[in-house]
N, C-alpha and C. Protein backbone atom coordinates (compact mmCIF):
# COMPACT_ATOMS: atom_id res chain seq x y z
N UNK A 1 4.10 -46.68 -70.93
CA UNK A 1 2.98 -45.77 -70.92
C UNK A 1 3.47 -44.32 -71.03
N UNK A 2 2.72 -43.66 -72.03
CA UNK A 2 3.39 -42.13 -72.01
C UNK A 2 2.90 -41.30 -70.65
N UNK A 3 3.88 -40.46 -70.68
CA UNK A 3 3.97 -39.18 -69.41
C UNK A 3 3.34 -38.52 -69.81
N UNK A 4 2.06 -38.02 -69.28
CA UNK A 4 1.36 -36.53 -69.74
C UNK A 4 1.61 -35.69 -68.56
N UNK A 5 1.42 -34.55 -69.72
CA UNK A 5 1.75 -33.40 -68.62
C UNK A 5 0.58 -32.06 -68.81
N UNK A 6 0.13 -31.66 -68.04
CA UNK A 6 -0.72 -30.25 -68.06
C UNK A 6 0.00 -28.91 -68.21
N UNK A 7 0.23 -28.58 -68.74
CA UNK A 7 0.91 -27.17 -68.78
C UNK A 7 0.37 -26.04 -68.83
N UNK A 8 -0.01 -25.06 -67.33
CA UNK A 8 -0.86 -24.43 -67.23
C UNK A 8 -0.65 -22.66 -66.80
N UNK A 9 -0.23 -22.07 -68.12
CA UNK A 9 0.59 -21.19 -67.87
C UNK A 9 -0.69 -19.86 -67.50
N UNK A 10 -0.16 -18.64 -67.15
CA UNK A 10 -0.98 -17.62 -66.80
C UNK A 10 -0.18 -16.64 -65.85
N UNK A 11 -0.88 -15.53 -66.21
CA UNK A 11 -0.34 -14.27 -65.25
C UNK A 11 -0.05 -14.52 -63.91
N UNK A 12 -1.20 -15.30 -63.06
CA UNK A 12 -1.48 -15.28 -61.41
C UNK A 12 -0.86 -14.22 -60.83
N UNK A 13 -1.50 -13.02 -61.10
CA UNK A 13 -1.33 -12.00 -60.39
C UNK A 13 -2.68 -11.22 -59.92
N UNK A 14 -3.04 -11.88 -58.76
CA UNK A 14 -2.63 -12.54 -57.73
C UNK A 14 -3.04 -13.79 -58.62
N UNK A 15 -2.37 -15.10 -57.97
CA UNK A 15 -3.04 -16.15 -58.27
C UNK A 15 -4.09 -16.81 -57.10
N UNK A 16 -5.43 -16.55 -57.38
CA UNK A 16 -6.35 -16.99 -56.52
C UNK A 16 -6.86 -18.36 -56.51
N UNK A 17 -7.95 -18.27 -55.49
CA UNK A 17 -8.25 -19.90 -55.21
C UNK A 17 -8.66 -20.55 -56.12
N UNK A 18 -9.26 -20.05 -57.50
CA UNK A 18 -9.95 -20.28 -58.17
C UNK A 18 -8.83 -20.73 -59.24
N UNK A 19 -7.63 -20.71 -59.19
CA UNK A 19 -6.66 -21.25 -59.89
C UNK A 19 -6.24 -22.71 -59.22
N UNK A 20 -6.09 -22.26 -57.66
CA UNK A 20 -5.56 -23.70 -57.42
C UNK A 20 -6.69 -25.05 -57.17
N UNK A 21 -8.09 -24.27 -57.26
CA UNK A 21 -9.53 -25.23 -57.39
C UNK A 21 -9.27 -25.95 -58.68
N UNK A 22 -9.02 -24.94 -59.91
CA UNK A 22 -8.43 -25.89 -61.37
C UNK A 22 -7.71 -26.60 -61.06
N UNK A 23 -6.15 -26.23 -60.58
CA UNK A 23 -5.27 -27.20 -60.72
C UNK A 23 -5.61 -28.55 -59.70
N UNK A 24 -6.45 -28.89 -58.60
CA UNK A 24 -6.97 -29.79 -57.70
C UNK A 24 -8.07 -30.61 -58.53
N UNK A 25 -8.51 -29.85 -59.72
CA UNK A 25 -9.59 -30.65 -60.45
C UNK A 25 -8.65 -31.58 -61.68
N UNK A 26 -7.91 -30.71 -62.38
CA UNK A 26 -7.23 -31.02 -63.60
C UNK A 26 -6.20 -32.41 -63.01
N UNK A 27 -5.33 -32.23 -61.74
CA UNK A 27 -4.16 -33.03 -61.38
C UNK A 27 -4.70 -34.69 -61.21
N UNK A 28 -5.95 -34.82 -61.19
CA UNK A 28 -5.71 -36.56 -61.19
C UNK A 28 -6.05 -36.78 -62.18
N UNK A 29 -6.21 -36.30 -63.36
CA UNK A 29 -6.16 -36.67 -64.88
C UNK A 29 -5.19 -36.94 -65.24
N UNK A 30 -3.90 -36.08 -65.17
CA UNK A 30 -2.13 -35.91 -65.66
C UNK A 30 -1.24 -36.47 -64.51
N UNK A 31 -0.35 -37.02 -65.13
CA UNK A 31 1.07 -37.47 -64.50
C UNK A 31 1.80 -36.49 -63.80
N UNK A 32 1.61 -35.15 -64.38
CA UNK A 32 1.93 -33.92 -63.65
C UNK A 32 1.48 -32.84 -64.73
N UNK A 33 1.57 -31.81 -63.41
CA UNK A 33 0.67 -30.60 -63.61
C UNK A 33 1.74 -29.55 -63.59
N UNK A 34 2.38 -28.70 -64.54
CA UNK A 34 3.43 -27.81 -64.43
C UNK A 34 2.84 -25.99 -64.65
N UNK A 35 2.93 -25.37 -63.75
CA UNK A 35 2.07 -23.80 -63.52
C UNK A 35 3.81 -23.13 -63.88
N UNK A 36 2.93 -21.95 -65.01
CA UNK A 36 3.75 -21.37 -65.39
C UNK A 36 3.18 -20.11 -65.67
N UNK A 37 4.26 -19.18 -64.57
CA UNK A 37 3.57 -17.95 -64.50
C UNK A 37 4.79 -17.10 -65.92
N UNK A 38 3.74 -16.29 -66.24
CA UNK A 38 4.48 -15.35 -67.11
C UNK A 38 4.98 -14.26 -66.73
N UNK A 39 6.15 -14.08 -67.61
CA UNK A 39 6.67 -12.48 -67.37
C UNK A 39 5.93 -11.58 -68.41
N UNK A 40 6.42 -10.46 -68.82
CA UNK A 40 5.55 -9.71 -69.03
C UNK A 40 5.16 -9.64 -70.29
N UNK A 41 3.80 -9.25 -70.95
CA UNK A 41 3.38 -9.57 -72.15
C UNK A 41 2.95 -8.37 -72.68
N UNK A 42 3.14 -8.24 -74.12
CA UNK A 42 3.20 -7.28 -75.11
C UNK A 42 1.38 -6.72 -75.12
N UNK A 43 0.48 -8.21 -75.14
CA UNK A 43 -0.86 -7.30 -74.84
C UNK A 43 -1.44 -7.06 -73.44
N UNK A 44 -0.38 -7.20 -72.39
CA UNK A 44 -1.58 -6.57 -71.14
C UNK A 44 -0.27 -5.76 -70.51
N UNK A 45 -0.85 -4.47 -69.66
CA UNK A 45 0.12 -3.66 -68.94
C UNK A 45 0.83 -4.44 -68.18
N UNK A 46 1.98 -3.54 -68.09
CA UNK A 46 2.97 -3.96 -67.26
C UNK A 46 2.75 -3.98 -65.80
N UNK A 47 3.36 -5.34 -65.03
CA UNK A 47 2.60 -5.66 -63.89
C UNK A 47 3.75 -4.60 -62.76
N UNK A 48 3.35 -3.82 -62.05
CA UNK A 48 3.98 -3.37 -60.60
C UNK A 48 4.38 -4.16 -59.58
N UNK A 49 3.73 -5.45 -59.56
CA UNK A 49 4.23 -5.93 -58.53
C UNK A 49 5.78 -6.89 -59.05
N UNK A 50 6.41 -7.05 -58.41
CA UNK A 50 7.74 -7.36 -58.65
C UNK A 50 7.50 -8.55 -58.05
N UNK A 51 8.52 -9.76 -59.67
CA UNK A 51 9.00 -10.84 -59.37
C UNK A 51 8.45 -12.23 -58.39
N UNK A 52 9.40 -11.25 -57.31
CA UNK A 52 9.40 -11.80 -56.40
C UNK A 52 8.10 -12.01 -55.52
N UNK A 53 7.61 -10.97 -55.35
CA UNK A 53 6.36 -11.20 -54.83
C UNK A 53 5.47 -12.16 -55.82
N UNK A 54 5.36 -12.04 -56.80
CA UNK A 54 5.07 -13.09 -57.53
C UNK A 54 4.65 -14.66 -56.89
N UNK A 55 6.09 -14.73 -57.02
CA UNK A 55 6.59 -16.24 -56.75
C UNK A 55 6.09 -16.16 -55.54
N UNK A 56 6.74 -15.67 -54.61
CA UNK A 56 6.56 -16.00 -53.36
C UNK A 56 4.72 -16.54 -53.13
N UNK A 57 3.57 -15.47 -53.99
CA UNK A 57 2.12 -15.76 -53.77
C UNK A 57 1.91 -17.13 -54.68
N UNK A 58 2.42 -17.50 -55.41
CA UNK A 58 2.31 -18.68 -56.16
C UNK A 58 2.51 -19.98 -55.93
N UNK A 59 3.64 -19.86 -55.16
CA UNK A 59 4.31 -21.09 -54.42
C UNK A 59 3.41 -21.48 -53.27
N UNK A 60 3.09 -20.29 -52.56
CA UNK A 60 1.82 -20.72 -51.75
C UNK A 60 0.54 -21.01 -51.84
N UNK A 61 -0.13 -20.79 -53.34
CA UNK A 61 -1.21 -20.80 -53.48
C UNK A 61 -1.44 -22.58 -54.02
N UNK A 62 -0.19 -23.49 -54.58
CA UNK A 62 -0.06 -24.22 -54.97
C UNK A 62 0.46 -25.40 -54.22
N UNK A 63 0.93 -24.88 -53.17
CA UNK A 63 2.00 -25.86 -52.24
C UNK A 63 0.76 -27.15 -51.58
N UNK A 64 1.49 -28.11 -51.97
CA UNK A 64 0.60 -29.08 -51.12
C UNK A 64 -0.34 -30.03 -52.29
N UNK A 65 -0.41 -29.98 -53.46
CA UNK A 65 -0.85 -30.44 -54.39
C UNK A 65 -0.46 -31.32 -55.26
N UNK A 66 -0.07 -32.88 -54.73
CA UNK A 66 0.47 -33.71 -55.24
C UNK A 66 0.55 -33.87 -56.95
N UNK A 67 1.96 -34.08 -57.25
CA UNK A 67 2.04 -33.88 -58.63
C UNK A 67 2.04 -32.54 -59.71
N UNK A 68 2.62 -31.64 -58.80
CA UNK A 68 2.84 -30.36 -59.47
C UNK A 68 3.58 -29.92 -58.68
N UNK A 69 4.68 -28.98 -60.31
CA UNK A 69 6.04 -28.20 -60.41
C UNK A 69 5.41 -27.08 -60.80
N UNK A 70 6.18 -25.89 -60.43
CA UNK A 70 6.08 -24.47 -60.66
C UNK A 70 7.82 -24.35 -62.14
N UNK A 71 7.54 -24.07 -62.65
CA UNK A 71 8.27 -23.49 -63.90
C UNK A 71 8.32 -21.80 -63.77
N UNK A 72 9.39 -21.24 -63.11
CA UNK A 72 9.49 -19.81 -62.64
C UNK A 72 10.37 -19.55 -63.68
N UNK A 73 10.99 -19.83 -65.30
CA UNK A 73 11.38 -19.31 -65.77
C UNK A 73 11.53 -18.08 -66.77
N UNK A 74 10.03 -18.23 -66.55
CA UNK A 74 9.91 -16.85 -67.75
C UNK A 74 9.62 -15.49 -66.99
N UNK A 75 8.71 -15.85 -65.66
CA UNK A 75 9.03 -14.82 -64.27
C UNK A 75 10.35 -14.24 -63.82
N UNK A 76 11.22 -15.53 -63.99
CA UNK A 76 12.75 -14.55 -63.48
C UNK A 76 13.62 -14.39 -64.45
N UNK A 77 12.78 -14.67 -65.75
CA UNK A 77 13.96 -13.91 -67.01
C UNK A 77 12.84 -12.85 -67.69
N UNK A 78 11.90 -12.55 -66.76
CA UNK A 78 10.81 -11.39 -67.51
C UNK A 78 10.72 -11.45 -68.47
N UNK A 79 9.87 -12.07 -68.79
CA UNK A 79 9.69 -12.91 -70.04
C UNK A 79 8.63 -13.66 -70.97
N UNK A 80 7.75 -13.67 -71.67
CA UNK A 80 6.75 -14.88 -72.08
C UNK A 80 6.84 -15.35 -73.21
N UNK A 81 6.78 -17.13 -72.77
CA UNK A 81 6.63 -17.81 -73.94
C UNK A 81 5.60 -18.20 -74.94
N UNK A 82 5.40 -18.08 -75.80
CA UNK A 82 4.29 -17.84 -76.72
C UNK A 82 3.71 -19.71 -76.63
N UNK A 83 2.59 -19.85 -76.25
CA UNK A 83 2.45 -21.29 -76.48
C UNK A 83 2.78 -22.39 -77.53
N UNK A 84 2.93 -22.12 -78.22
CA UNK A 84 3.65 -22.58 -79.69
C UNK A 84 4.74 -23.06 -79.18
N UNK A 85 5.81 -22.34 -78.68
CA UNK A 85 6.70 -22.38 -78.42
C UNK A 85 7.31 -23.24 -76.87
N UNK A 86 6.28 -22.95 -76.21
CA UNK A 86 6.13 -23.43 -74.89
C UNK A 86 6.19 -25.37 -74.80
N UNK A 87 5.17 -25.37 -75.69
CA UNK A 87 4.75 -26.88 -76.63
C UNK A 87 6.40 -27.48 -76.51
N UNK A 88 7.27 -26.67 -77.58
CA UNK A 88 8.14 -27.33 -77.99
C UNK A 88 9.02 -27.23 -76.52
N UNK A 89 8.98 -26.64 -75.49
CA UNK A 89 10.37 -26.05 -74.78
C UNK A 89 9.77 -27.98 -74.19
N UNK A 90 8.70 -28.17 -73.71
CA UNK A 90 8.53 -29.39 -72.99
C UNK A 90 8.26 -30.53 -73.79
N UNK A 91 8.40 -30.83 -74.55
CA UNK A 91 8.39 -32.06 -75.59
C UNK A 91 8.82 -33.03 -75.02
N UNK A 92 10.29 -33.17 -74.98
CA UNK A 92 10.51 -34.29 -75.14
C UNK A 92 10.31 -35.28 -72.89
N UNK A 93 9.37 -34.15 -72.32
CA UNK A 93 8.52 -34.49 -71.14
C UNK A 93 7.29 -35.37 -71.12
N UNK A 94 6.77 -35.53 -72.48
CA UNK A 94 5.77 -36.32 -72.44
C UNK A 94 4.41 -35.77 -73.46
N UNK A 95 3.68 -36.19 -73.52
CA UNK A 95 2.42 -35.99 -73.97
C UNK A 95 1.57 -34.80 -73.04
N UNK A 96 1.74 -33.67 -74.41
CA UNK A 96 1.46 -32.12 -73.72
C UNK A 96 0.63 -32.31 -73.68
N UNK A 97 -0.53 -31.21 -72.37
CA UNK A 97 -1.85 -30.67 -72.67
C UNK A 97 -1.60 -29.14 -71.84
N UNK A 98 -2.47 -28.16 -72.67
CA UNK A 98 -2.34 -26.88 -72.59
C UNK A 98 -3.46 -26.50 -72.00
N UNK A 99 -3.68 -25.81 -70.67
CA UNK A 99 -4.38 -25.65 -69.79
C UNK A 99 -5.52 -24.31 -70.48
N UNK A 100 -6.31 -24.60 -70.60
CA UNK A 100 -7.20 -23.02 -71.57
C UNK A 100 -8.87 -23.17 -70.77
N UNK A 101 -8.99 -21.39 -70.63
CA UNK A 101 -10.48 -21.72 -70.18
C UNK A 101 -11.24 -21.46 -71.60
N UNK A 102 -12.62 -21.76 -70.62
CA UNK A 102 -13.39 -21.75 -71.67
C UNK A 102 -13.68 -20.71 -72.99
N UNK A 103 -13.31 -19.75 -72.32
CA UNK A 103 -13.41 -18.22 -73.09
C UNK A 103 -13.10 -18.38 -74.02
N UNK A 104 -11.68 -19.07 -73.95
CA UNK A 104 -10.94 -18.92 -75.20
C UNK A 104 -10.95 -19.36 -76.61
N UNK A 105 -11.90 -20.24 -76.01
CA UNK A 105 -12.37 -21.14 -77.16
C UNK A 105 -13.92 -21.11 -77.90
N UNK A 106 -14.39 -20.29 -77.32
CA UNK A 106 -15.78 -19.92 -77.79
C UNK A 106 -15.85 -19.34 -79.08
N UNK A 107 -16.33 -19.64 -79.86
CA UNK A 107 -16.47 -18.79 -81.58
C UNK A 107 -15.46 -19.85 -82.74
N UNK A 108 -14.77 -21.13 -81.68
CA UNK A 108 -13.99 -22.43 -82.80
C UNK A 108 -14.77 -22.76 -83.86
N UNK A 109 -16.09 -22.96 -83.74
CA UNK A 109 -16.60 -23.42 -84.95
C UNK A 109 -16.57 -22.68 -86.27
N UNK A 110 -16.28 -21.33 -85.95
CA UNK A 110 -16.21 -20.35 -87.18
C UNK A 110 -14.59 -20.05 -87.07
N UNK A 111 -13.66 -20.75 -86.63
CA UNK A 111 -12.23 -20.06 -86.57
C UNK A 111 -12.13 -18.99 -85.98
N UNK A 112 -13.22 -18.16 -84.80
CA UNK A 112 -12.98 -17.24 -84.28
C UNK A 112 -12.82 -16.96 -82.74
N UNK A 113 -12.36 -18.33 -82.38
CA UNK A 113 -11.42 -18.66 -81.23
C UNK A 113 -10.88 -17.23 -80.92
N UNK A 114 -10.54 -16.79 -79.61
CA UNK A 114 -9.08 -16.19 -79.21
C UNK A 114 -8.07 -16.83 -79.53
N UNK A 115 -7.98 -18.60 -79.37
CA UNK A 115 -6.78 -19.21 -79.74
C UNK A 115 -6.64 -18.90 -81.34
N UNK A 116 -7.45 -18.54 -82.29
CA UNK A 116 -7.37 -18.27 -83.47
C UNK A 116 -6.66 -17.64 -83.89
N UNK A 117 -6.68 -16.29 -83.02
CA UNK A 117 -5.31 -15.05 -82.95
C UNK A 117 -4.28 -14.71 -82.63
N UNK A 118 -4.11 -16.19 -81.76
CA UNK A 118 -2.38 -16.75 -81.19
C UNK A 118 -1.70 -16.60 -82.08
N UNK A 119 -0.28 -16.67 -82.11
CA UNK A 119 0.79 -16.97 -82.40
C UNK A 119 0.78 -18.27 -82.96
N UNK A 120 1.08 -18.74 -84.47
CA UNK A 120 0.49 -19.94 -84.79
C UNK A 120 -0.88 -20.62 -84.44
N UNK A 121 -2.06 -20.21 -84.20
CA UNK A 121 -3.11 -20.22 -83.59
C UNK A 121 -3.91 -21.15 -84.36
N UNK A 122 -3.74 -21.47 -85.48
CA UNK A 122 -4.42 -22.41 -86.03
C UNK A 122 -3.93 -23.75 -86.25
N UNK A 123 -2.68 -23.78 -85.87
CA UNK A 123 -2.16 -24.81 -85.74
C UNK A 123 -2.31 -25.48 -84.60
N UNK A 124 -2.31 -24.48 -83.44
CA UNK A 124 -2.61 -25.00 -81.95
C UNK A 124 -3.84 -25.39 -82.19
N UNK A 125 -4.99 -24.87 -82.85
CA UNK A 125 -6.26 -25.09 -82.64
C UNK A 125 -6.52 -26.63 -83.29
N UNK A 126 -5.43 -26.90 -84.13
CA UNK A 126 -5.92 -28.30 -84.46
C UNK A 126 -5.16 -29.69 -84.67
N UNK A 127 -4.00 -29.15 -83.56
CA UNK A 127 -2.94 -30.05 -83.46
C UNK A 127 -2.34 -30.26 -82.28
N UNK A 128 -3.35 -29.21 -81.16
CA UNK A 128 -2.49 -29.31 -79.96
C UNK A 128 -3.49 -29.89 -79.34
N UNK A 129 -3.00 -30.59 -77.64
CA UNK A 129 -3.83 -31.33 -76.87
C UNK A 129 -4.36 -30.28 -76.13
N UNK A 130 -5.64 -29.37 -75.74
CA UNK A 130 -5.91 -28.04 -74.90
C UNK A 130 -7.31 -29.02 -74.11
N UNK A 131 -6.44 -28.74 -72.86
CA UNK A 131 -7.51 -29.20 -71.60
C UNK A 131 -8.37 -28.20 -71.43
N UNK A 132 -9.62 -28.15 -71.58
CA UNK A 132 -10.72 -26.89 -71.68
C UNK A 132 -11.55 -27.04 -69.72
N UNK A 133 -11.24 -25.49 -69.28
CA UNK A 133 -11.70 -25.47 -67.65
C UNK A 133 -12.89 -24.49 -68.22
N UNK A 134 -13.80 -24.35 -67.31
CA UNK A 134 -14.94 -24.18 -67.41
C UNK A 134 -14.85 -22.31 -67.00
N UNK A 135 -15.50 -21.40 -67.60
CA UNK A 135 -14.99 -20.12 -67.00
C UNK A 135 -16.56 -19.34 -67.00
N UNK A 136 -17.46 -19.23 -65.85
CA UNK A 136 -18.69 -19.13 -65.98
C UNK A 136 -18.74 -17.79 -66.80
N UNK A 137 -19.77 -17.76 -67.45
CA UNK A 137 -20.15 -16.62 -68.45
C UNK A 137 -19.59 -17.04 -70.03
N UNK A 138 -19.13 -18.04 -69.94
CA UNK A 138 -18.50 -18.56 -71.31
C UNK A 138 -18.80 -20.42 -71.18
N UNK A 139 -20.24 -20.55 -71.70
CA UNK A 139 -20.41 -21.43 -72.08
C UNK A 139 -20.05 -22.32 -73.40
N UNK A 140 -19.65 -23.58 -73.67
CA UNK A 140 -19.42 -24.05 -75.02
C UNK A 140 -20.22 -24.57 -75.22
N UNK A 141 -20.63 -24.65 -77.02
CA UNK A 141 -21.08 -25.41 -77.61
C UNK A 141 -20.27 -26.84 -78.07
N UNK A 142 -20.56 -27.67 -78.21
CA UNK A 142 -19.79 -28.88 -78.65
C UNK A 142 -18.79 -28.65 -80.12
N UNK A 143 -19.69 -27.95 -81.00
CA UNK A 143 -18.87 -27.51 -82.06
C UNK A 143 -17.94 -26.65 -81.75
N UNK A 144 -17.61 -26.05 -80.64
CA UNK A 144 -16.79 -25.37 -80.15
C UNK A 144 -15.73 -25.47 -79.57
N UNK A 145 -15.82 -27.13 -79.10
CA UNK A 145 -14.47 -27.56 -78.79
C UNK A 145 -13.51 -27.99 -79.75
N UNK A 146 -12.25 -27.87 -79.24
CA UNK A 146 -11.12 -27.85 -80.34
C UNK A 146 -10.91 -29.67 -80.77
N UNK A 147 -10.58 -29.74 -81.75
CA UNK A 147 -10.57 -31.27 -82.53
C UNK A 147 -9.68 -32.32 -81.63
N UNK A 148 -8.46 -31.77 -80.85
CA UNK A 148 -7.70 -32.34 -79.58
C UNK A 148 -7.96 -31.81 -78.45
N UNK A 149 -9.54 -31.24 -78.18
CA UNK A 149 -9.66 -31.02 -76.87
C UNK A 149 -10.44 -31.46 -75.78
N UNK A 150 -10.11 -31.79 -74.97
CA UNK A 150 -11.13 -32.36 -73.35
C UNK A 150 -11.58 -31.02 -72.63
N UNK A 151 -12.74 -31.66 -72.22
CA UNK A 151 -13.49 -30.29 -71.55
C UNK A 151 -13.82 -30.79 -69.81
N UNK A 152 -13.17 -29.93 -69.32
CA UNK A 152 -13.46 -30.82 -68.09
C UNK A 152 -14.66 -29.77 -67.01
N UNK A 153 -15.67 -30.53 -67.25
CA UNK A 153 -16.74 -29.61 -66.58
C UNK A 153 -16.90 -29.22 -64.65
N UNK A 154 -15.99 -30.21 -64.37
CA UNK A 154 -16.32 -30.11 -62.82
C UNK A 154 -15.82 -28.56 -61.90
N UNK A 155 -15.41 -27.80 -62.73
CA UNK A 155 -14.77 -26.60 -62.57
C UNK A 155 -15.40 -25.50 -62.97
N UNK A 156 -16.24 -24.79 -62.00
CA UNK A 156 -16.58 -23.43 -63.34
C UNK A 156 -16.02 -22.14 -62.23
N UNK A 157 -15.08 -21.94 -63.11
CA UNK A 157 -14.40 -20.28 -62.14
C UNK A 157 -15.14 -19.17 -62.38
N UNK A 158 -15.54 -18.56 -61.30
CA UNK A 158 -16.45 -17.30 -61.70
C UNK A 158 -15.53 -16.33 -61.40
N UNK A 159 -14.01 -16.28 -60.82
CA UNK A 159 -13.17 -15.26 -60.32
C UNK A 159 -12.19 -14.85 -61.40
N UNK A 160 -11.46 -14.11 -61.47
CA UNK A 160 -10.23 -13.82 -62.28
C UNK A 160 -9.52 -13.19 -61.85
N UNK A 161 -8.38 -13.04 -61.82
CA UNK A 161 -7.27 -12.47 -61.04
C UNK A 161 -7.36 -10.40 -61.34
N UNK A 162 -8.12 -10.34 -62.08
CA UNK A 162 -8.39 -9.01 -62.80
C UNK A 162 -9.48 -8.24 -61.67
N UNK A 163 -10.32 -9.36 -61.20
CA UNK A 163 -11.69 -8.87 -60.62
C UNK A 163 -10.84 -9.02 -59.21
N UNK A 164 -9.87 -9.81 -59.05
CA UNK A 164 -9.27 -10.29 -57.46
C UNK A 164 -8.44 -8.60 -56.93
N UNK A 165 -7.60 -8.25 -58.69
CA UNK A 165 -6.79 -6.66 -57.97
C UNK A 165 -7.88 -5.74 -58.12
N UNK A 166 -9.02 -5.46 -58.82
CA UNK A 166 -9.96 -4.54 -58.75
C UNK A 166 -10.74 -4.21 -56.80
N UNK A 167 -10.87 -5.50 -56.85
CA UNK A 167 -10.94 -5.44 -55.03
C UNK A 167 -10.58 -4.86 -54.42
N UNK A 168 -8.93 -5.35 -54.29
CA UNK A 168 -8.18 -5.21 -53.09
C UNK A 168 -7.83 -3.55 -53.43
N UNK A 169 -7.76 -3.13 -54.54
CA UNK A 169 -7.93 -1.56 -54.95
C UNK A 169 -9.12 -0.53 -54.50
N UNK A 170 -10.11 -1.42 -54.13
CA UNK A 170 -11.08 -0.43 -53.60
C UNK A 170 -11.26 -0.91 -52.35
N UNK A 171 -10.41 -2.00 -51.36
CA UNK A 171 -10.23 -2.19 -50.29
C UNK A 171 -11.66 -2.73 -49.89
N UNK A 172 -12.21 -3.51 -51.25
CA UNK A 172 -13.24 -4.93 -50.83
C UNK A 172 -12.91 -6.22 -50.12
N UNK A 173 -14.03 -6.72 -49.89
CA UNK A 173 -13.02 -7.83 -49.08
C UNK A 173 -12.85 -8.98 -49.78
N UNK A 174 -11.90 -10.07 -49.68
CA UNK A 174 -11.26 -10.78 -50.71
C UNK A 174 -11.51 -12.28 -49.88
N UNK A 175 -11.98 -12.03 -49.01
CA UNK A 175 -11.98 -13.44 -48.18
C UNK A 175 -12.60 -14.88 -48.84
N UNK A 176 -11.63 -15.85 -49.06
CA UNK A 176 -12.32 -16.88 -49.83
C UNK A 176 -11.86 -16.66 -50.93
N UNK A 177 -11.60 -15.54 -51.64
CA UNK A 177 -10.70 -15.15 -52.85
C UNK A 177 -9.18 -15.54 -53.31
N UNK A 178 -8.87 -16.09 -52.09
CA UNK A 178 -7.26 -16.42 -51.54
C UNK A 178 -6.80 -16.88 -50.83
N UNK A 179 -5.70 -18.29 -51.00
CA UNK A 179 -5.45 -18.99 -49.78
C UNK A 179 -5.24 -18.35 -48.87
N UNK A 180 -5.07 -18.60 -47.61
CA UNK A 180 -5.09 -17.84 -46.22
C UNK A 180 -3.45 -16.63 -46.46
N UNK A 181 -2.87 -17.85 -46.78
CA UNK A 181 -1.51 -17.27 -46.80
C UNK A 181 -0.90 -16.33 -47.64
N UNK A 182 -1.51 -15.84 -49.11
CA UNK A 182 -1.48 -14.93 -50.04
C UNK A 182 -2.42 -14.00 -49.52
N UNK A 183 -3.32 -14.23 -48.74
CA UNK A 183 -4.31 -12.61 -48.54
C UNK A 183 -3.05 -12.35 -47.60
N UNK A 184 -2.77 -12.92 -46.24
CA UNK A 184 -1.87 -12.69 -45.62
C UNK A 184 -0.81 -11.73 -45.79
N UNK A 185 -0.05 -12.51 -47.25
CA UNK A 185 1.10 -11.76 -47.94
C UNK A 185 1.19 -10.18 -48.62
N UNK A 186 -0.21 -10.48 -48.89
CA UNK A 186 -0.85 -9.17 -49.46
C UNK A 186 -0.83 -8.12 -48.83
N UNK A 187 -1.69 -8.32 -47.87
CA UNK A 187 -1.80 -7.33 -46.62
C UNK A 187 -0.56 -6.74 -46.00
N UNK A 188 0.07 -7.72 -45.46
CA UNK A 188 1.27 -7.28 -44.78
C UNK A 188 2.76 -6.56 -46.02
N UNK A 189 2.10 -6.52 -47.46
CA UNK A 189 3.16 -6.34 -48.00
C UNK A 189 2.32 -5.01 -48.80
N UNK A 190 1.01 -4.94 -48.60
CA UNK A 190 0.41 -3.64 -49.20
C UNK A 190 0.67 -3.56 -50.56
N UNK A 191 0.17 -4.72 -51.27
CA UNK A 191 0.36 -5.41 -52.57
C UNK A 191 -1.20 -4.63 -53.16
N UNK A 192 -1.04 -4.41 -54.63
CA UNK A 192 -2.77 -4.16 -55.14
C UNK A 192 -2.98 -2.80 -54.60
N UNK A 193 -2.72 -2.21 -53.80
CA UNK A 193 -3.53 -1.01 -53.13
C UNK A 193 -2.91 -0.17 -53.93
N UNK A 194 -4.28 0.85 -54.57
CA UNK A 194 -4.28 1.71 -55.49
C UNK A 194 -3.31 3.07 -55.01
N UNK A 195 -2.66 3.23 -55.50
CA UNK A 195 -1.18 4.54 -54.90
C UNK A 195 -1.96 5.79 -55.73
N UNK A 196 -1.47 7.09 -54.86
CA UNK A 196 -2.44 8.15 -55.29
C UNK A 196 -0.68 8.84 -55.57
């Protein structure tokens, strides 16, 4: 029987609950579930928080979730792998699937995906296995899902790690936003707070 694997890469900075609610929905589908945080990428600013803090909020936000590895390599060689590429680094692991919300895929029926504008993007769009999570405000149409893709509805994230540092920058409260132990980390490490 083939090995599938989820490969579910992303910033997680912070990585909130609403990531490890996916990965608790996605993991009894796959043989394993591999989270792969990125280093730094050519279209979004450069992140301040260092590395390490990284990892350290990741490992905790994930710990305890049978059947999932953290892949910290492109974090500690600052670094990102273009999914295309990512595909190939895990091949010969099993039968890929590429973790994508819904967003990304909205406008497939006309080729005007975000995945459209990837890096090889049309090839992913119709040759790769992309597990589709639900991302409220981005509903699909059926013609909208990709020709190798599953849509798994039991998930709809209304959070994003974007709206999670906008918070903690205006010193909103985040409670429920974050396992106990990453607000924790946060706090005591004065992570997110807007510097004058």
């Amino acid at each position: 029987m083939t090995h599938t694997i989820a490969l579910y890469g992303g910033d997680f900075n912070p990585p909130g609950f609403h990531h490890r609610t996916i990965v608790e929905e996605i993991a009894d589908y796959f043989d394993e579930v591999i989270i792969i945080p990125s280093g730094p990428r050519a279209d979004k600013p450069r992140s301040h928080i260092a590395p390490m803090h990284r990892a350290v909020m990741i490992t905790a936000t994930f710990s305890g979730i049978d059947n999932v590895t953290i892949d910290y390599s492109d974090l500690s060689r600052e670094d990102f792998t273009r999914t295309f590429d990512l595909d190939r680094r895990f091949a010969e692991r099993g039968e890929r699937w590429h973790v994508v919300g819904s967003d990304l895929v909205v406008g497939g029926r006309r080729n005007e995906s975000q995945i459209h504008g990837w890096y090889r993007g049309e090839e992913i769009w119709y040759n790769f296995n992309l597990a589709v999570v639900m991302r409220s405000g981005f509903p699909i149409a059926v013609q909208d899902v990709p020709p190798c893709g599953k849509v798994f509805t039991g998930v709809h994230f209304p959070m994003s790690s974007t709206l999670i540092r906008h918070r903690l920058a205006k010193g909103l409260p985040i409670k429920h936003l974050l396992v106990p132990a990453v607000e924790h980390y946060i706090k005591k490490n004065s992570l997110y707070i807007k510097r004058a």
